[in-house]
Structures are given as C-alpha cells and as structure tokens.
N, C-alpha and C. Protein backbone atom coordinates (compact mmCIF):
# COMPACT_ATOMS: atom_id res chain seq x y z
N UNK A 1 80.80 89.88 114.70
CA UNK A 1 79.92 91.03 114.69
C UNK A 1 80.62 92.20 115.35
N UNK A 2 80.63 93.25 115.00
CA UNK A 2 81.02 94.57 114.86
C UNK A 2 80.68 95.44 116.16
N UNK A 3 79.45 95.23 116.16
CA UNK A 3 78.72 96.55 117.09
C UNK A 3 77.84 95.47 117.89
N UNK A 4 77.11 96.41 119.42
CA UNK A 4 75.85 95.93 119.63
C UNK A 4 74.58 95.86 118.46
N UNK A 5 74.68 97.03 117.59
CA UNK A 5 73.47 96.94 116.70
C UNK A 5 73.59 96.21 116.08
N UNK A 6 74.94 96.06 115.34
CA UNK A 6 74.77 94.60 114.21
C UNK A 6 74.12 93.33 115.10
N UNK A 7 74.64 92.97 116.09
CA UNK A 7 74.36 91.80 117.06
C UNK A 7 72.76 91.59 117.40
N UNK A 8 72.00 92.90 117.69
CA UNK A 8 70.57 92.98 118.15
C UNK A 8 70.03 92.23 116.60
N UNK A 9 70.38 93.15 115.51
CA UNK A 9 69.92 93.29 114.68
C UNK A 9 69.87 91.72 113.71
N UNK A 10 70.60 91.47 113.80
CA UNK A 10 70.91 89.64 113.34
C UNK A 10 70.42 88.63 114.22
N UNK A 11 69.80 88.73 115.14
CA UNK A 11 68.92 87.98 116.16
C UNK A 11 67.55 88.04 115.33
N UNK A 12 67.04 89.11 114.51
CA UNK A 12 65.73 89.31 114.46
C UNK A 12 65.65 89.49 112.67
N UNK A 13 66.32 89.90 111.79
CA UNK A 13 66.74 89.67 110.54
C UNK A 13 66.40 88.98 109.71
N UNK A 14 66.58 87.23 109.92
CA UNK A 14 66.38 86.19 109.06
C UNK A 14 64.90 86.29 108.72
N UNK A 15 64.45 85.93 107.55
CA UNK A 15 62.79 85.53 106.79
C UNK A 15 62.37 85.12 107.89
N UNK A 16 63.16 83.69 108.08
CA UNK A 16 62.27 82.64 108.78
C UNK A 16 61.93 82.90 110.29
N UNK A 17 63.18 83.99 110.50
CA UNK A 17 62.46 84.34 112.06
C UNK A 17 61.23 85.21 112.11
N UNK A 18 61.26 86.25 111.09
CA UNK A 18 60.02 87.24 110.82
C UNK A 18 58.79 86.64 110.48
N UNK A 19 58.90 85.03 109.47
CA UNK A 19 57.91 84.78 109.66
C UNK A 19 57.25 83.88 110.93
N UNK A 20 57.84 83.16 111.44
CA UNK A 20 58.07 82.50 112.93
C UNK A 20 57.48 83.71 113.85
N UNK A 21 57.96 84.65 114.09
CA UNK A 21 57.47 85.24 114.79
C UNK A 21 55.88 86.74 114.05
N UNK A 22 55.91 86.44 113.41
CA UNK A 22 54.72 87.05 112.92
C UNK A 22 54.64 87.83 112.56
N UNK A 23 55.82 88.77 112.39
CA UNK A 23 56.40 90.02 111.97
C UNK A 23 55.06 90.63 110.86
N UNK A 24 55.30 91.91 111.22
CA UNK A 24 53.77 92.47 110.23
C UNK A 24 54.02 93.82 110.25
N UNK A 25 53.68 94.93 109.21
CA UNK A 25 53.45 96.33 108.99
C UNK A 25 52.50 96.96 109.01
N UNK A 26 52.22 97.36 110.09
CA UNK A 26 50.98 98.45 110.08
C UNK A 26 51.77 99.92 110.52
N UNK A 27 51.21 101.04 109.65
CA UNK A 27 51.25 102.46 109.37
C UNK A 27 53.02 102.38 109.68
N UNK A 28 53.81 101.64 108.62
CA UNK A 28 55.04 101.53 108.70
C UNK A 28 55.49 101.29 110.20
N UNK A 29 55.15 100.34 111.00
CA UNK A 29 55.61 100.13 112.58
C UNK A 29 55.76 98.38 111.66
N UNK A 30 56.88 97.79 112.40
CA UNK A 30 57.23 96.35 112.20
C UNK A 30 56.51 95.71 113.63
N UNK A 31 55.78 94.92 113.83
CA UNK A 31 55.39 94.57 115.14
C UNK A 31 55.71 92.81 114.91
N UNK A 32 55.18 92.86 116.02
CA UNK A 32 55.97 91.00 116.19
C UNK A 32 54.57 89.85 117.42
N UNK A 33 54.28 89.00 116.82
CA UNK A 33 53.77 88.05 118.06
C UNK A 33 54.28 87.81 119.77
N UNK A 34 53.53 88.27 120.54
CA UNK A 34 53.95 87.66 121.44
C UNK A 34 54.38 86.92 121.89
N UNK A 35 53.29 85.54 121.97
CA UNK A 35 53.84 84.38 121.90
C UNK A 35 54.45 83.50 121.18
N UNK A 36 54.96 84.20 119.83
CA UNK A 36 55.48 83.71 119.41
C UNK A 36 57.09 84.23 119.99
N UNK A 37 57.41 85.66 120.43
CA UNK A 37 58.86 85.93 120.54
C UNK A 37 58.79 85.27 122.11
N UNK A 38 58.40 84.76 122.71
CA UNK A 38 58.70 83.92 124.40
C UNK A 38 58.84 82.84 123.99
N UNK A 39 58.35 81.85 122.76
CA UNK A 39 58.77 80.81 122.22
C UNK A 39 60.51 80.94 121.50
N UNK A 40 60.36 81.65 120.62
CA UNK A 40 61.81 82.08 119.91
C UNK A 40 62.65 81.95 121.04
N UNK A 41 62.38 83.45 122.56
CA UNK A 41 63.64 83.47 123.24
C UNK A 41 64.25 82.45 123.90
N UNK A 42 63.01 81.36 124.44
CA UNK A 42 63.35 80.32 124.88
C UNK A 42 64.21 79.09 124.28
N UNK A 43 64.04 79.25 122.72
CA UNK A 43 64.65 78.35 122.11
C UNK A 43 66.54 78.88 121.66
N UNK A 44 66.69 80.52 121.58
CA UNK A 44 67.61 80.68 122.07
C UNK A 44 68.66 80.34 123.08
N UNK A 45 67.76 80.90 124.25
CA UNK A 45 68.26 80.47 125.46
C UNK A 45 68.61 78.91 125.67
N UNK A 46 68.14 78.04 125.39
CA UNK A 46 68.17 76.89 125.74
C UNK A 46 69.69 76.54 124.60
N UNK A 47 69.73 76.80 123.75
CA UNK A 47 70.89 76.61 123.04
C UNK A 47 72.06 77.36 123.78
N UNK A 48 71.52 78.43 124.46
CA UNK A 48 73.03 78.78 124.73
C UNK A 48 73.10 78.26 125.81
N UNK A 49 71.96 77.51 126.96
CA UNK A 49 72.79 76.99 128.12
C UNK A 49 73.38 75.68 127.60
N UNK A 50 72.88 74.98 126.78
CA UNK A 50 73.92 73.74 125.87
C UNK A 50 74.90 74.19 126.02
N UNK A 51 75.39 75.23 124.84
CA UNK A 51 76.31 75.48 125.04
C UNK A 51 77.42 75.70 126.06
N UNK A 52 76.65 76.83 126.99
CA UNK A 52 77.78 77.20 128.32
C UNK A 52 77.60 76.03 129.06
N UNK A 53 76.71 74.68 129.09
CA UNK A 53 77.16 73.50 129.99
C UNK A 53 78.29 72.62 129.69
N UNK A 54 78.07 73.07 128.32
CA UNK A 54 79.32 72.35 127.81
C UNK A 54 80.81 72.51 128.01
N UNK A 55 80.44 74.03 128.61
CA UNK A 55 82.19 74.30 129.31
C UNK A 55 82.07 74.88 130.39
N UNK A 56 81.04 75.21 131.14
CA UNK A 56 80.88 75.31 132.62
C UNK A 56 80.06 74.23 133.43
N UNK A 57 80.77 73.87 134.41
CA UNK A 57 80.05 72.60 135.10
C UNK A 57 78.89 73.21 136.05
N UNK A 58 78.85 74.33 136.05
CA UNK A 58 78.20 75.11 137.13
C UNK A 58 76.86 75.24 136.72
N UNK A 59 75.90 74.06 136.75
CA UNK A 59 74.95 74.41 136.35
C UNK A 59 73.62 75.51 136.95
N UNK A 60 74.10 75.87 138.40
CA UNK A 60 72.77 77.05 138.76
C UNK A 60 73.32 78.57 138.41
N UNK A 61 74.49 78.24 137.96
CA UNK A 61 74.99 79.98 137.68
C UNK A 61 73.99 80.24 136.24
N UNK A 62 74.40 79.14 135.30
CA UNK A 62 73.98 78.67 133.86
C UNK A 62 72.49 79.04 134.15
N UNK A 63 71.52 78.37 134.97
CA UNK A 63 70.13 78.14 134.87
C UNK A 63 70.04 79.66 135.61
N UNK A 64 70.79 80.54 136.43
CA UNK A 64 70.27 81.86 136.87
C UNK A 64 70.24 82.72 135.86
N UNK A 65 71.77 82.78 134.89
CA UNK A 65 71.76 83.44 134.37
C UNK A 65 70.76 83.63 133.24
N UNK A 66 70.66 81.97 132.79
CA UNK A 66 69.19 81.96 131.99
C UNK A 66 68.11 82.69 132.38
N UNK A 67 67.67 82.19 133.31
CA UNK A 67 66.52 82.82 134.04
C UNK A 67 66.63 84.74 133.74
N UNK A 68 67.47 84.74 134.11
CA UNK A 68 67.33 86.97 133.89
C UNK A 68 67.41 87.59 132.86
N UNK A 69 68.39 87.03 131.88
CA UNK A 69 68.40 86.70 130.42
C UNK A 69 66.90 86.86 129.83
N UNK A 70 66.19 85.74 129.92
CA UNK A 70 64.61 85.75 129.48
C UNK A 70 64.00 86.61 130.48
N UNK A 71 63.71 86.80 131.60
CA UNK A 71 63.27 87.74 132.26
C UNK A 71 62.84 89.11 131.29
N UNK A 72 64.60 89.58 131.27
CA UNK A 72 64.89 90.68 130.31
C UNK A 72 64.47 90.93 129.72
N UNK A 73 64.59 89.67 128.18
CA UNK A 73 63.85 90.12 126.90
C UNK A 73 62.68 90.40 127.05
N UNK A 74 62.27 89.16 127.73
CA UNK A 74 60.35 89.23 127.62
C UNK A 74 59.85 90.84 128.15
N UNK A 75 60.31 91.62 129.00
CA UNK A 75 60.20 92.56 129.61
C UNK A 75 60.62 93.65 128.54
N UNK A 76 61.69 93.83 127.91
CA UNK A 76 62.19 94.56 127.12
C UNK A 76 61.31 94.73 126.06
N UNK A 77 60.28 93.68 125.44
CA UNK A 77 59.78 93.43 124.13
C UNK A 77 58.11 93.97 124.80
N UNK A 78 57.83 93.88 126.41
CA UNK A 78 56.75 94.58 126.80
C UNK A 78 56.71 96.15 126.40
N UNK A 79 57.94 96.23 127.02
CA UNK A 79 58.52 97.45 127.31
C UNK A 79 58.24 98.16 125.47
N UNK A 80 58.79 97.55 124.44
CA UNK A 80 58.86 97.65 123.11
C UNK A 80 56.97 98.06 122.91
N UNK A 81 56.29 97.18 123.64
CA UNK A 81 54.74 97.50 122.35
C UNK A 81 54.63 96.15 121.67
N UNK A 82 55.85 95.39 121.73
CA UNK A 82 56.09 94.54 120.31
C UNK A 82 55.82 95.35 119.03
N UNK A 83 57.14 95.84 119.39
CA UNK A 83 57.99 97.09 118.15
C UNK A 83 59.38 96.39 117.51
N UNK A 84 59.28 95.66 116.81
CA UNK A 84 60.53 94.85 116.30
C UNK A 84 61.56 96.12 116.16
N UNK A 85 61.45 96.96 115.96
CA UNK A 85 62.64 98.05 115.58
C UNK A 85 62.77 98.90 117.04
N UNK A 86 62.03 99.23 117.84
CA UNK A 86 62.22 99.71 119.15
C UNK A 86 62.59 98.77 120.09
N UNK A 87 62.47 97.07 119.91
CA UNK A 87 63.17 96.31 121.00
C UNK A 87 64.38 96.37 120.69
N UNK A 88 64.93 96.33 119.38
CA UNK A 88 65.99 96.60 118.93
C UNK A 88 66.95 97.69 119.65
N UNK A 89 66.36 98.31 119.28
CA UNK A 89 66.68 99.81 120.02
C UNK A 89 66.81 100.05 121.78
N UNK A 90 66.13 99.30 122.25
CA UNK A 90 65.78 98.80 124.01
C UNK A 90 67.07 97.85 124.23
N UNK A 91 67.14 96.96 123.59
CA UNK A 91 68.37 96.39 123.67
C UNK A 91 69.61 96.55 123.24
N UNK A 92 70.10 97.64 122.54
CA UNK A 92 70.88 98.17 122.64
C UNK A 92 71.07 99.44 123.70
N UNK A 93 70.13 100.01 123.83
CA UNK A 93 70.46 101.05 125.08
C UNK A 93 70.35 100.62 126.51
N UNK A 94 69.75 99.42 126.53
CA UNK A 94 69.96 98.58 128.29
C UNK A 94 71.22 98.11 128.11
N UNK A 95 72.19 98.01 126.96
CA UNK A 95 73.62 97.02 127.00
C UNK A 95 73.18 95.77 127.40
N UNK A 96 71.91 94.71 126.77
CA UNK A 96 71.74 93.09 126.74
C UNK A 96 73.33 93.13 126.15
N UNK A 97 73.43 93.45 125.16
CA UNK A 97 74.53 93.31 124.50
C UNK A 97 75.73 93.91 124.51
N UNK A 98 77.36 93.02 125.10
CA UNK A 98 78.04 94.05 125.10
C UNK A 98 79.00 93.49 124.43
C-alpha cells in the first residue's frame, strides 16, 4: 500500500465488511454500526497481536500497545458521528497510520 489513504481506506472497503458492519446511506453520509465497528476492531486487533507474538516475546508491550490502538479507533469513530468517510479522514489526519 502506497499512502496512509489507500491503507485507511482498504480496512473499510470490502462488501463483507460494509455489510458486517452495517454500513448505510442516508442524505449521501455512509454511516456505520457501532457495535458492530468495536466488534470488527477487536477482531483486527487480536490478529495483529497473533501476529506481533509471534515475533515479539514481549507480551505487555503487545497487550499495551493493543490496548491504545483500540482505545483510538473506538474514540476516533466517536469522534467520526460514525461517518465511514470522516473516520477515514480522522485517521489519516491523527497519523493511526504511518
């Protein structure tokens, strides 16, 4: 991936995540489930601490960094309205992504 935007933007993209998360159009705004995106981030997250356990033995750095990680989003996507195109946008201008 290219940019932060391509990166935000391919997190949230796929059908199955739009429909998973509840994705919907009203007066052209994309909005999204709540509980459904704290389910999603978590299932993220949990794949990537697999992952980083798998090559860091350090597991409270792993479980902190998790921890602020989700913090973040969930906060970011408050922060959004649950605006699928403005969290987008939130997370690229906080640099989640660099």
């Amino acid at each position: 991936l290219n940019s932060k935007r391509e990166f935000t933007h391919k997190l949230f993209e796929d059908n199955y995540v739009h429909k998973y998360l509840e994705v919907n159009i009203y007066k052209d705004v994309r909005y999204f489930n709540k509980e459904r995106f704290e389910e999603y981030v978590k299932w993220l997250l949990n794949i990537f601490m697999i992952k980083k356990l798998s090559k860091d033995k350090n597991i409270n750095e792993v479980f902190v960094l998790y921890c602020k990680i989700y913090e973040y989003l969930i906060e970011s996507a408050e922060e959004s309205g649950y605006q699928l195109d403005e969290l987008e946008e939130i997370l690229i201008r906080k640099n989640i992504v660099k």
